[in-house]
N, C-alpha and C. Protein backbone atom coordinates (compact mmCIF):
# COMPACT_ATOMS: atom_id res chain seq x y z
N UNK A 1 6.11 2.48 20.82
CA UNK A 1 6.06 1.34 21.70
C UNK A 1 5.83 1.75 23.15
N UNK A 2 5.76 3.20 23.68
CA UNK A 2 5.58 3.31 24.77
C UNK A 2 4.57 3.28 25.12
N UNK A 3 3.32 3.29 24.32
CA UNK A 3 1.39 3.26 24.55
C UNK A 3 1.42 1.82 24.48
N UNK A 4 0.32 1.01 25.09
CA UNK A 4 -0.32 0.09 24.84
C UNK A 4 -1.02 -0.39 23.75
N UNK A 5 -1.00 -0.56 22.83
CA UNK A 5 -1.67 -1.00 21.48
C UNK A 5 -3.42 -0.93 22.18
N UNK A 6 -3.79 -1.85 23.32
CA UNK A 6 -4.90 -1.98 23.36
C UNK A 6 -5.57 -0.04 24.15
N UNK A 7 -4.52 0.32 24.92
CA UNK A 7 -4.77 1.58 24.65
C UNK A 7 -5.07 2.65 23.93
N UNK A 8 -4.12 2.34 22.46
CA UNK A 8 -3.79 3.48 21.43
C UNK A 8 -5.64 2.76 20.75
N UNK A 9 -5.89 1.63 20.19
CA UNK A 9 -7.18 1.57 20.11
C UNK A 9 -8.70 2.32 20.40
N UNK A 10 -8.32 2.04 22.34
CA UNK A 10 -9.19 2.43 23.18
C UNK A 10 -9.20 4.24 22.81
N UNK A 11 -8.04 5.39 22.40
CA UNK A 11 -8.63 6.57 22.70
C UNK A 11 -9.01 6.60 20.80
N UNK A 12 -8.40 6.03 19.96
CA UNK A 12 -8.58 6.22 18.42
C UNK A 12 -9.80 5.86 18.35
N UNK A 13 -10.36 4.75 19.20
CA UNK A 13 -11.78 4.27 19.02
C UNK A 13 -12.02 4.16 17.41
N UNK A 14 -11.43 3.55 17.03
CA UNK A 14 -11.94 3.52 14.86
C UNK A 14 -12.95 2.65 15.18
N UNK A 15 -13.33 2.28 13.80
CA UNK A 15 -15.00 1.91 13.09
C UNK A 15 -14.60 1.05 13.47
N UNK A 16 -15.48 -0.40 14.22
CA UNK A 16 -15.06 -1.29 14.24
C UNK A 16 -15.55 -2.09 13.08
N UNK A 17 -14.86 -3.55 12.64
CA UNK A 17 -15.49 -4.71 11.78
C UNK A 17 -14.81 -5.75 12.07
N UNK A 18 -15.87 -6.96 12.58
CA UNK A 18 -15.05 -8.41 12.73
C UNK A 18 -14.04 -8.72 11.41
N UNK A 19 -14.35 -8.36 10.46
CA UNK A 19 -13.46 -8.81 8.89
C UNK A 19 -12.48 -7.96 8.83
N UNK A 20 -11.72 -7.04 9.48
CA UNK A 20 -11.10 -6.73 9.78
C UNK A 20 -9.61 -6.44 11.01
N UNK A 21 -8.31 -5.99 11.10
CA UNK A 21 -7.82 -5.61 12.52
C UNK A 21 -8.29 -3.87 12.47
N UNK A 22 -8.52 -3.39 13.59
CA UNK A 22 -9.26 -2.05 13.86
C UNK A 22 -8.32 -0.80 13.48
N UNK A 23 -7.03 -1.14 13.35
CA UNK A 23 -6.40 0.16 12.53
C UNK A 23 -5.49 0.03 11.74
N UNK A 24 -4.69 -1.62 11.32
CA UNK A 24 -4.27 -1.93 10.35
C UNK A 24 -4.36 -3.56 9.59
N UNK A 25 -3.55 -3.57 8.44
CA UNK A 25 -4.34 -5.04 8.12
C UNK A 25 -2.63 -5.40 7.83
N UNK A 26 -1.80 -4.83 7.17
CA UNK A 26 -0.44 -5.42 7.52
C UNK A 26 0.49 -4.90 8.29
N UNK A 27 1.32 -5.76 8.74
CA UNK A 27 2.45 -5.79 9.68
C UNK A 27 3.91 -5.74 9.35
N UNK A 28 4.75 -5.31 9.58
CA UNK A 28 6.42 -5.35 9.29
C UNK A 28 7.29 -5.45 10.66
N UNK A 29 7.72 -6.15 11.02
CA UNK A 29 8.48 -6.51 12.19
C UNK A 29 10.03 -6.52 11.47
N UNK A 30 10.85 -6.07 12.81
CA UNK A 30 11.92 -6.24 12.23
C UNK A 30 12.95 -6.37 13.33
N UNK A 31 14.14 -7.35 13.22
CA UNK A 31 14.64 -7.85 14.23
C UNK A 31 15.99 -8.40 14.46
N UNK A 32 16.72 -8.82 15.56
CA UNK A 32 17.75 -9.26 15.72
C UNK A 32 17.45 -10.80 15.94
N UNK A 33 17.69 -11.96 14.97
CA UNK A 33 17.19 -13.40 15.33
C UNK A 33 17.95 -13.95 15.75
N UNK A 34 19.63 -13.44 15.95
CA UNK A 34 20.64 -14.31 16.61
C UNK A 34 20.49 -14.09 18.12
N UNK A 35 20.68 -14.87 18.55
CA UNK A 35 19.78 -15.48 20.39
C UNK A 35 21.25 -16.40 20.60
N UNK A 36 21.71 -16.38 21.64
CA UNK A 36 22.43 -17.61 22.43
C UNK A 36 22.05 -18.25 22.73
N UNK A 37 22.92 -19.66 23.03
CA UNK A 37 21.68 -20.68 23.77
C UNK A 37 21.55 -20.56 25.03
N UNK A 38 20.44 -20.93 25.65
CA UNK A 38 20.78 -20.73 27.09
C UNK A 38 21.17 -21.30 28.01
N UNK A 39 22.09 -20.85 28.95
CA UNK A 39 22.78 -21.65 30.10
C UNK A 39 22.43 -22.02 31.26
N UNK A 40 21.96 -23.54 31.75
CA UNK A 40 21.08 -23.93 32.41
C UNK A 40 21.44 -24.61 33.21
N UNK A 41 23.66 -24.67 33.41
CA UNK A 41 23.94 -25.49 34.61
C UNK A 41 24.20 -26.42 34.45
N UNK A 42 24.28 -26.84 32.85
CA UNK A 42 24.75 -28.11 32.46
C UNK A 42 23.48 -28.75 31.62
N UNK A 43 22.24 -28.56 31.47
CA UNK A 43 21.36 -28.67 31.43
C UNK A 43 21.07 -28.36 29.48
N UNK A 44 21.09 -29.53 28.66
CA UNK A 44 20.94 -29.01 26.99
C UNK A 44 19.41 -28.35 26.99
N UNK A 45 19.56 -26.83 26.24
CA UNK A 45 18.27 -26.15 25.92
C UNK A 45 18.50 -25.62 25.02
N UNK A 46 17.28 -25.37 24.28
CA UNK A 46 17.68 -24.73 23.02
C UNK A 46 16.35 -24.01 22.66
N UNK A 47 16.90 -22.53 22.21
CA UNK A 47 15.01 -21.91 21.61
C UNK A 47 14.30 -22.54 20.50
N UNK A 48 13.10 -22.58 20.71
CA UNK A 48 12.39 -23.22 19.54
C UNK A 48 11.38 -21.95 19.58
N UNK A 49 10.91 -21.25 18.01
CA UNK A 49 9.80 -20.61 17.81
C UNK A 49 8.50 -21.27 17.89
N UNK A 50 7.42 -21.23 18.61
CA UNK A 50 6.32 -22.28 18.11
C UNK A 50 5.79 -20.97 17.01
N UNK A 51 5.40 -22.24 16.22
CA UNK A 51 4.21 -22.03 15.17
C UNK A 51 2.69 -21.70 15.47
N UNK A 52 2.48 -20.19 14.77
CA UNK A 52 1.47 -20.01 14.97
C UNK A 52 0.47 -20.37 14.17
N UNK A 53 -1.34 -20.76 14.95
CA UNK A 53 -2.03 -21.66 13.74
C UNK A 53 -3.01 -20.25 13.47
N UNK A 54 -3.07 -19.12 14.01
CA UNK A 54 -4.03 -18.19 13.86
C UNK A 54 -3.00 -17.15 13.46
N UNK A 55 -2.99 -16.05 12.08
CA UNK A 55 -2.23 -14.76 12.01
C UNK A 55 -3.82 -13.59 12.65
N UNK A 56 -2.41 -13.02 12.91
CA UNK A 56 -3.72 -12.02 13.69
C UNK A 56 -3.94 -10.73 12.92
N UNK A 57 -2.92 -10.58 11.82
CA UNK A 57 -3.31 -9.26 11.32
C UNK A 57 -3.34 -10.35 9.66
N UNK A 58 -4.13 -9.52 8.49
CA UNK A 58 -4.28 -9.98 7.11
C UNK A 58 -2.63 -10.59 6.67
N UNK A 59 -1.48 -9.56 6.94
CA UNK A 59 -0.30 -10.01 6.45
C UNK A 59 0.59 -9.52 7.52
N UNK A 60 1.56 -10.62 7.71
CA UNK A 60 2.36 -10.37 8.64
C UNK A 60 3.93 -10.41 8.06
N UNK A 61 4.77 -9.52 7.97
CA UNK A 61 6.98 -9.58 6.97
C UNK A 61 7.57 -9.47 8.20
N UNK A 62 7.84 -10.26 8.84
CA UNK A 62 9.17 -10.63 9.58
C UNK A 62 10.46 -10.30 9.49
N UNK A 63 11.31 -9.66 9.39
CA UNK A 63 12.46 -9.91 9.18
C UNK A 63 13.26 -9.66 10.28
N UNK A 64 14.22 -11.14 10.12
CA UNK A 64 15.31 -11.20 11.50
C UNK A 64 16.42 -11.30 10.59
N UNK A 65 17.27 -10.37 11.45
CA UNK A 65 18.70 -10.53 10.84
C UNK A 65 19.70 -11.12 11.32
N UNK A 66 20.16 -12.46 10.27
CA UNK A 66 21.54 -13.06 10.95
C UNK A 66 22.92 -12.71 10.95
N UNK A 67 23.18 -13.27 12.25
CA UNK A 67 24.85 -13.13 12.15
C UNK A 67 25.80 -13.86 11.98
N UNK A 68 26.81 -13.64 11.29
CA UNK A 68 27.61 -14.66 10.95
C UNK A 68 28.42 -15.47 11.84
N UNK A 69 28.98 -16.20 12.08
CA UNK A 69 30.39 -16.69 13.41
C UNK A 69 31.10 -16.12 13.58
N UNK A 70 31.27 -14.57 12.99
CA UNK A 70 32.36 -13.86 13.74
C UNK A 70 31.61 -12.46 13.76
N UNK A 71 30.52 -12.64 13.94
CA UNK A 71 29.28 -11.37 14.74
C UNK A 71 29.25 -10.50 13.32
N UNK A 72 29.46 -10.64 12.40
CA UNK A 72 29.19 -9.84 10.66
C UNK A 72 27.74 -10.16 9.99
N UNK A 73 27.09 -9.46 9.14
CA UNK A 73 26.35 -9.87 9.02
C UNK A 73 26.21 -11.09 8.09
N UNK A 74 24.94 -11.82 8.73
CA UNK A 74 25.34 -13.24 8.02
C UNK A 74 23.51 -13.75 7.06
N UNK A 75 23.04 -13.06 6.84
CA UNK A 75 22.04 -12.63 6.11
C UNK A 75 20.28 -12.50 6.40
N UNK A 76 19.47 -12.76 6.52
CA UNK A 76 18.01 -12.11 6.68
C UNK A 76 16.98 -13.09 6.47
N UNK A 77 16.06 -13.40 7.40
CA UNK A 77 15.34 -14.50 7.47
C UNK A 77 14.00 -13.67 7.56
N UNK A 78 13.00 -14.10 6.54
CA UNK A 78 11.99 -13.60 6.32
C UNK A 78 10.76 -14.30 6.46
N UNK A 79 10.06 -13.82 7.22
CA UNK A 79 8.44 -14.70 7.53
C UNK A 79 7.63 -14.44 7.08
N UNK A 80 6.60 -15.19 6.24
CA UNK A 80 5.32 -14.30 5.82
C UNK A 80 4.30 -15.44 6.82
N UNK A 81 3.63 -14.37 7.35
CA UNK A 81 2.14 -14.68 8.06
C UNK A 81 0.96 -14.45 7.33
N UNK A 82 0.12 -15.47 7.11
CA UNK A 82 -0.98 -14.68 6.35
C UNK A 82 -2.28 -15.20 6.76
N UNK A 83 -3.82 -14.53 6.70
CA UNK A 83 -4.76 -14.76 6.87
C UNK A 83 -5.20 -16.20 6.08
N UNK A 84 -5.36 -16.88 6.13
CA UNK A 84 -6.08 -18.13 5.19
C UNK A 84 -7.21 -17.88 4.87
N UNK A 85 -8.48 -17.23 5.29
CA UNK A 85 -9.26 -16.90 4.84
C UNK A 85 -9.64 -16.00 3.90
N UNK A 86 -8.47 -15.10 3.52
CA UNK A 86 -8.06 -13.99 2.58
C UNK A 86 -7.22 -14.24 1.64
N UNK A 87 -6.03 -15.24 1.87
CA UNK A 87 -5.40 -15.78 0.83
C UNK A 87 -4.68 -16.89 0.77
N UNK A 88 -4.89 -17.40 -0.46
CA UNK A 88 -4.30 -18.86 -0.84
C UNK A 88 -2.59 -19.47 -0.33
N UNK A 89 -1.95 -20.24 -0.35
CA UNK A 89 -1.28 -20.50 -0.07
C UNK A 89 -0.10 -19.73 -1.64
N UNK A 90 -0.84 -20.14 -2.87
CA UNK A 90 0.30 -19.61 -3.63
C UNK A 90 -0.02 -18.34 -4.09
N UNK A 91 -1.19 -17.13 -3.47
CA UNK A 91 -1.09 -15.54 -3.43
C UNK A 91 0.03 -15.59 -2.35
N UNK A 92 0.13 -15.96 -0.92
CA UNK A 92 1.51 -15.78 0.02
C UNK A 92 2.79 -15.88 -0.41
N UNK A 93 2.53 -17.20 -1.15
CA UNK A 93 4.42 -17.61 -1.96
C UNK A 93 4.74 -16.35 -3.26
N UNK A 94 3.89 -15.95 -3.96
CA UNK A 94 3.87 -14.69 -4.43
C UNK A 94 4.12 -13.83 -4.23
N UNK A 95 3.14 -12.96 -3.16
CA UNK A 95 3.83 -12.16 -2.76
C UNK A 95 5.03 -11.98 -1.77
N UNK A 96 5.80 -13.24 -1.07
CA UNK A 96 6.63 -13.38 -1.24
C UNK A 96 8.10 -13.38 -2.09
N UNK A 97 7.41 -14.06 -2.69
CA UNK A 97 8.57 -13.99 -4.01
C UNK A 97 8.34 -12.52 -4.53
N UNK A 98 7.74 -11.67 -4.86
CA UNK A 98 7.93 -10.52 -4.88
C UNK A 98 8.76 -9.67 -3.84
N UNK A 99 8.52 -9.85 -2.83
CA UNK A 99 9.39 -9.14 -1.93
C UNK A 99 11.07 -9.49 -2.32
N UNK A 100 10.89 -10.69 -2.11
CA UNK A 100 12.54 -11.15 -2.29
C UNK A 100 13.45 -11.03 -3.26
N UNK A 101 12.35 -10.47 -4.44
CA UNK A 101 12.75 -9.73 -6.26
C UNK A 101 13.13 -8.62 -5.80
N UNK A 102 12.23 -7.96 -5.26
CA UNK A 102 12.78 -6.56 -4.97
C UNK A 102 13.88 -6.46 -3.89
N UNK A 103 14.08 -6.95 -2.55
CA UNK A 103 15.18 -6.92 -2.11
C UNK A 103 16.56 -6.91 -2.77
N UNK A 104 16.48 -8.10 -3.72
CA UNK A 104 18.09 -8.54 -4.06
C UNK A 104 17.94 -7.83 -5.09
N UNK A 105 17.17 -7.16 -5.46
CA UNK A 105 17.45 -6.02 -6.77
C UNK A 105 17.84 -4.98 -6.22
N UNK A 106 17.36 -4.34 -4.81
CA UNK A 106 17.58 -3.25 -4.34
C UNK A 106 19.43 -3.71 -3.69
N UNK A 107 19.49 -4.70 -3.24
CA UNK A 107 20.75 -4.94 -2.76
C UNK A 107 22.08 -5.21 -4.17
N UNK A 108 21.35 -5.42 -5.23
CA UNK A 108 22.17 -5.68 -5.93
C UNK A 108 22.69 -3.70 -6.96
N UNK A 109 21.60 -3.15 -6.73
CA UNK A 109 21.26 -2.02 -7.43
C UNK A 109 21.15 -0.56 -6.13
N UNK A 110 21.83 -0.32 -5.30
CA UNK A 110 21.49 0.34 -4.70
C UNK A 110 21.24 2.10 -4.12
N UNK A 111 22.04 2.32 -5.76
CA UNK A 111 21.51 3.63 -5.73
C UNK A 111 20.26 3.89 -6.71
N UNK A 112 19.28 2.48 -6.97
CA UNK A 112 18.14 2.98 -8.11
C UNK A 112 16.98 3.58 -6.79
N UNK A 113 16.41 4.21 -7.33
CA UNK A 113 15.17 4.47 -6.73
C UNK A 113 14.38 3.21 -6.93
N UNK A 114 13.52 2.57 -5.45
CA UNK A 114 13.04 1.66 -5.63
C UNK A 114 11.61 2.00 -6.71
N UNK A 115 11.28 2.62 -7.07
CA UNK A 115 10.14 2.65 -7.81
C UNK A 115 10.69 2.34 -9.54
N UNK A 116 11.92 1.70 -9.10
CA UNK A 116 12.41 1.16 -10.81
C UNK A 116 12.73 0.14 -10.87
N UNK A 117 13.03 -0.73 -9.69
CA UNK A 117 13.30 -2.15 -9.81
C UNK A 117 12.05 -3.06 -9.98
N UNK A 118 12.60 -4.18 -10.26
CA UNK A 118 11.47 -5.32 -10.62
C UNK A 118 11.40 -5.66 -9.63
N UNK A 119 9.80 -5.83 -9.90
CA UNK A 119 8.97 -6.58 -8.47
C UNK A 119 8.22 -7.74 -9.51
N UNK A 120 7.51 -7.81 -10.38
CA UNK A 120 6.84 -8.90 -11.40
C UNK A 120 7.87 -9.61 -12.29
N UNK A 121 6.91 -11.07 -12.11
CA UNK A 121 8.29 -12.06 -13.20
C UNK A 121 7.78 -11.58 -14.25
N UNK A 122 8.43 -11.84 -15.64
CA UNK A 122 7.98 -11.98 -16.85
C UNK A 122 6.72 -12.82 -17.05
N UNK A 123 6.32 -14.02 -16.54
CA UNK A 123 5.06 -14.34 -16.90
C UNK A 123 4.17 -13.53 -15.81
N UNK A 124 3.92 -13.04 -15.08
CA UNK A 124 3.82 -11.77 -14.28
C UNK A 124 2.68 -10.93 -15.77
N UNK A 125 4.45 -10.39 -16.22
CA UNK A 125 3.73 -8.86 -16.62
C UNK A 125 3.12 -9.84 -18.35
N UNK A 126 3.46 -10.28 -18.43
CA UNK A 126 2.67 -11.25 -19.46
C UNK A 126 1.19 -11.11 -18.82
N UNK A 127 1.00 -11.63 -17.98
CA UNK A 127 -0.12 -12.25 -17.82
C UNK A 127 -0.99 -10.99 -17.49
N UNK A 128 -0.72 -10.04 -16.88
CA UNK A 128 -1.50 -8.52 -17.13
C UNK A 128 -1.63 -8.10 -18.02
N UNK A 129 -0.45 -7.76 -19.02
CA UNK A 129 -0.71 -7.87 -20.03
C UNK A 129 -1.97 -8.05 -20.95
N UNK A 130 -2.48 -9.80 -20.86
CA UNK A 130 -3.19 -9.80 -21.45
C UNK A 130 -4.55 -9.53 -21.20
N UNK A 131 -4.33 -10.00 -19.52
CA UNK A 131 -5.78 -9.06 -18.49
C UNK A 131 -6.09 -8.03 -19.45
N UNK A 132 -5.11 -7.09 -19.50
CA UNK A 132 -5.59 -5.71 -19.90
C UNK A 132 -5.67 -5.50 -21.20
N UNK A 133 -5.62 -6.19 -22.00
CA UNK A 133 -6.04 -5.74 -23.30
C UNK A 133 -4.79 -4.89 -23.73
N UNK A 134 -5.16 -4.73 -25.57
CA UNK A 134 -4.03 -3.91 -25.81
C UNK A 134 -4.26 -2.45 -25.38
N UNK A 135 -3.40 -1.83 -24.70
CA UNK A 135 -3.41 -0.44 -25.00
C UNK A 135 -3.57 0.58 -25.84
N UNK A 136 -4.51 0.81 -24.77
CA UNK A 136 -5.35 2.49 -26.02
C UNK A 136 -4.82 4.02 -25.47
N UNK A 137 -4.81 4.37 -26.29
CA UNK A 137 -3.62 5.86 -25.72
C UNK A 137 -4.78 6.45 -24.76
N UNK A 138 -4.88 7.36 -23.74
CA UNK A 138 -5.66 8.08 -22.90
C UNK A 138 -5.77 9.45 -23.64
N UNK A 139 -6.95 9.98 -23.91
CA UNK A 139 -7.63 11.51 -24.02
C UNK A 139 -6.63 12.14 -23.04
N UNK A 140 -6.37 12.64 -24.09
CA UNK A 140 -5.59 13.84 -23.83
C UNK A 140 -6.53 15.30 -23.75
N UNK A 141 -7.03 15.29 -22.21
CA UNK A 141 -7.88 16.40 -21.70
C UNK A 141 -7.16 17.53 -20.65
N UNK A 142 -7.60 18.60 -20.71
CA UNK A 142 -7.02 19.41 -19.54
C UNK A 142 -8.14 19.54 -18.46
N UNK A 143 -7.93 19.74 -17.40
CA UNK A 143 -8.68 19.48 -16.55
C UNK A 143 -10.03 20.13 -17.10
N UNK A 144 -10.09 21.67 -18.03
CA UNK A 144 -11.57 21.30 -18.26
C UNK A 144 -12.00 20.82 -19.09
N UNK A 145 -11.55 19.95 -19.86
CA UNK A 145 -12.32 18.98 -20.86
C UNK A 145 -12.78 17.87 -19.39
N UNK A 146 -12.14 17.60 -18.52
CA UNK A 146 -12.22 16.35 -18.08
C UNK A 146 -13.22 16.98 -16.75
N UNK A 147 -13.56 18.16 -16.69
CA UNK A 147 -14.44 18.66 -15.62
C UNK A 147 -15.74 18.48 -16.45
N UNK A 148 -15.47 19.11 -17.57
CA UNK A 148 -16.84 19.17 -18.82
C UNK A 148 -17.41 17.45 -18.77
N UNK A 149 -16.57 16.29 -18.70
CA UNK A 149 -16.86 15.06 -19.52
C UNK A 149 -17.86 14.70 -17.67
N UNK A 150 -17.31 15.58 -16.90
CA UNK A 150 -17.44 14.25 -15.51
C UNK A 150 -19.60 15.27 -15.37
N UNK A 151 -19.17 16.08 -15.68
CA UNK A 151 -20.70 17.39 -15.43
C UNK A 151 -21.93 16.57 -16.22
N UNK A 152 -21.26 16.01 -18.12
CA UNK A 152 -22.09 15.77 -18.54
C UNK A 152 -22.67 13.94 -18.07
N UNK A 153 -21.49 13.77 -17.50
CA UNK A 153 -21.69 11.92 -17.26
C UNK A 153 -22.80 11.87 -15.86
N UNK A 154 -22.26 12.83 -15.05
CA UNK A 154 -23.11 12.84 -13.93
C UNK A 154 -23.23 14.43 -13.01
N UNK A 155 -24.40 14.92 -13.86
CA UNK A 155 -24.30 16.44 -13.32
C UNK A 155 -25.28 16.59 -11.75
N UNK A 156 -25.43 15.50 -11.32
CA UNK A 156 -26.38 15.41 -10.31
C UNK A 156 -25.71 15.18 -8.86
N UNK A 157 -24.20 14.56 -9.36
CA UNK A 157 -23.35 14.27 -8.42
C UNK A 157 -22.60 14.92 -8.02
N UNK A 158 -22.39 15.24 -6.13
CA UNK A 158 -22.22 16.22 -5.78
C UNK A 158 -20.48 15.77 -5.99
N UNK A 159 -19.85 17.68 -6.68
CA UNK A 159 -18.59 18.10 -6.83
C UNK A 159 -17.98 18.57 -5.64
N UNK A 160 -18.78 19.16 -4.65
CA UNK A 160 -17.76 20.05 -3.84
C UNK A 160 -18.93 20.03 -2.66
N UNK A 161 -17.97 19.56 -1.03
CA UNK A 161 -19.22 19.92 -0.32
C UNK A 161 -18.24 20.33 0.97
N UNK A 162 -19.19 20.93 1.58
CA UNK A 162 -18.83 21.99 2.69
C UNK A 162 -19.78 22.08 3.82
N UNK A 163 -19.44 21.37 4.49
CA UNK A 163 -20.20 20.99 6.30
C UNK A 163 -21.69 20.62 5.80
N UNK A 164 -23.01 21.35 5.39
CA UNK A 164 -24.66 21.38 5.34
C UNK A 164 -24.57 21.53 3.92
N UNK A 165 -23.86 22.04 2.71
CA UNK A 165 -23.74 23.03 1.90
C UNK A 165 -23.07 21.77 0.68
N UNK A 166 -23.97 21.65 -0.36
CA UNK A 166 -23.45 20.42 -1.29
C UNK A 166 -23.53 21.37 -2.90
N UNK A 167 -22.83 21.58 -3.52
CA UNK A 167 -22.92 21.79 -5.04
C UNK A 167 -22.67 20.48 -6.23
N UNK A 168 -23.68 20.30 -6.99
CA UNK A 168 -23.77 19.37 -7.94
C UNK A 168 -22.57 19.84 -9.11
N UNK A 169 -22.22 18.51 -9.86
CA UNK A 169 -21.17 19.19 -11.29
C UNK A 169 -22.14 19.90 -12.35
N UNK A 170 -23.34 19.74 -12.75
CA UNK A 170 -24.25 20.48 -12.97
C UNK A 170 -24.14 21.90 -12.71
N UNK A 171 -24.37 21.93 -11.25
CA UNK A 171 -24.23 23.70 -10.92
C UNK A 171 -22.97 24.19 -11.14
N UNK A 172 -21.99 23.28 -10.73
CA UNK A 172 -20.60 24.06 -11.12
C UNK A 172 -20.06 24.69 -12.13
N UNK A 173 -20.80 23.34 -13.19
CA UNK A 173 -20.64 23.88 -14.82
C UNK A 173 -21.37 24.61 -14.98
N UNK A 174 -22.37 25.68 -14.64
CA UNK A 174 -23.02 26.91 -15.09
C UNK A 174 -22.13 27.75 -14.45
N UNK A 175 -21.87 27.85 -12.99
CA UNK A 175 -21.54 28.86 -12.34
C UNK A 175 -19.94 29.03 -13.12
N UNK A 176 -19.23 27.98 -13.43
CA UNK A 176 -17.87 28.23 -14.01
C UNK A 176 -17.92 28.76 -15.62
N UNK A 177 -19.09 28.58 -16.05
CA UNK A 177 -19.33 29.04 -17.39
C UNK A 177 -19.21 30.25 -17.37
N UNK A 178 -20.80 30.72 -16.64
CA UNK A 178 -21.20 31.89 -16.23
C UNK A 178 -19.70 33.15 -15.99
N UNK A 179 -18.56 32.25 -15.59
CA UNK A 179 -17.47 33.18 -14.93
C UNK A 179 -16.57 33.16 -15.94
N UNK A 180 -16.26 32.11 -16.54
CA UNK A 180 -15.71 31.97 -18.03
C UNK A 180 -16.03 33.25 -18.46
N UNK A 181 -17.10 33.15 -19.42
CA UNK A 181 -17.93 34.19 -19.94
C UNK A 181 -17.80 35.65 -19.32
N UNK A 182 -17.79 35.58 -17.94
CA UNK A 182 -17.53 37.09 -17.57
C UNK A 182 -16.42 37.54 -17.68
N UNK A 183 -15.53 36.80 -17.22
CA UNK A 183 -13.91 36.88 -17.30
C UNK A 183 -13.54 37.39 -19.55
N UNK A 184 -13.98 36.82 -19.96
CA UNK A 184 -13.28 37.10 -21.27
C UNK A 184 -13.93 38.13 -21.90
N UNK A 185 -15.42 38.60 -21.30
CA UNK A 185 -15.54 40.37 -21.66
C UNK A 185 -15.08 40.94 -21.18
N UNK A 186 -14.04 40.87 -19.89
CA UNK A 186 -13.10 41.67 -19.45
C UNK A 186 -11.96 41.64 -19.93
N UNK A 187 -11.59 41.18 -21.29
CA UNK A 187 -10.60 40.84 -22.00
C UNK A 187 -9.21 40.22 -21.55
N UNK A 188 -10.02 39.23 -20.43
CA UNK A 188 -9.28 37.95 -20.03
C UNK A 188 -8.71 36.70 -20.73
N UNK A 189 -7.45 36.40 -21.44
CA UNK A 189 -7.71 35.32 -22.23
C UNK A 189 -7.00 33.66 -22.06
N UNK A 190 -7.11 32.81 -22.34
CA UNK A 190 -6.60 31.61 -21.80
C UNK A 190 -5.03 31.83 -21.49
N UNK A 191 -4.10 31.67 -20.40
CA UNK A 191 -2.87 31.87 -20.01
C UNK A 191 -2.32 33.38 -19.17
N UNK A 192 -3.41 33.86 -19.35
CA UNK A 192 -3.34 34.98 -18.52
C UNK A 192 -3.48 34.99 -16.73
N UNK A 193 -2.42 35.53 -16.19
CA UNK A 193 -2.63 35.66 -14.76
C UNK A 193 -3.25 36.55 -14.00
């Protein structure tokens, strides 16, 4: 927070694109939302947030935290901002409601690693589910079966490149053959260091 945003821009200089924000597309704010009212001399005032009609980044998560009447915590108010031109009103309530699955799972569960709690409802993973078809087990390859499959699918496409200097999977698969082959008349054999 001590750079200027329109600064940190100005020396990053990234790619620009109008369909885009220039170095990120979501946002996480996070905050204290309990405010006093203010004292004006006798004078009734009270804060009001205005509503914004433009989000400025694709997705915007808010979170302000309340306090209770005797300054404890008194629970978490969450905003979603979102592009309208990028997404529907019920992709936002979604991924919403996803967030708020995973919170009270993480609050309810809090020594799981979050990469185990539920984030999808049941009609959720239903519905991928059937997107995806039934499951077919994956080839079971070691990297060189799966170097061999990518050489013969597209041996023209460059594998490895280096500043001016491009090698095709084509060339690789000779030159790694070629070394294969040399390596095991030196009575080199698979598992050997």
């Amino acid at each position: 927070q001590d750079l200027p945003f329109d600064r940190l821009v100005e020396v990053l200089n990234p790619e620009r694109s109008a369909s885009r924000h220039p170095l990120f597309q979501v946002m996480l704010t996070v905050g204290d939302t309990t405010v006093s009212e203010p004292e004006l001399g006798g004078l009734a005032a009270r804060f009001v947030t205005p509503e914004t009609r433009v989000a400025k980044f694709d997705l915007t998560f808010a979170f302000g935290e309340r306090r209770a009447a005797d300054g404890g915590p008194g629970g978490l108010d969450i905003t979603v901002e979102y592009a309208t031109d990028l997404y529907g009103p019920a992709t936002a309530e979604a991924v919403a409601g996803r967030l708020v699955r995973l919170l009270t799972a993480a609050v309810s569960a809090p020594d799981q690693p979050v990469s185990t709690l539920p984030l999808l409802t049941e009609d959720e993973h239903t519905r991928l589910a059937r997107w995806s078809g039934p499951a077919t087990p994956a080839p079971r390859l070691g990297l060189d079966g799966l170097f061999a499959g990518q050489a013969a699918r597209s041996p023209e496409a460059p594998a490895l490149v280096f500043e001016d200097q491009e090698v095709t999977y084509g060339e690789l698969e000779v030159w790694s053959n070629r070394l294969a082959r040399y390596l095991s008349g030196r009575g080199v054999r698979p598992g050997d260091l």
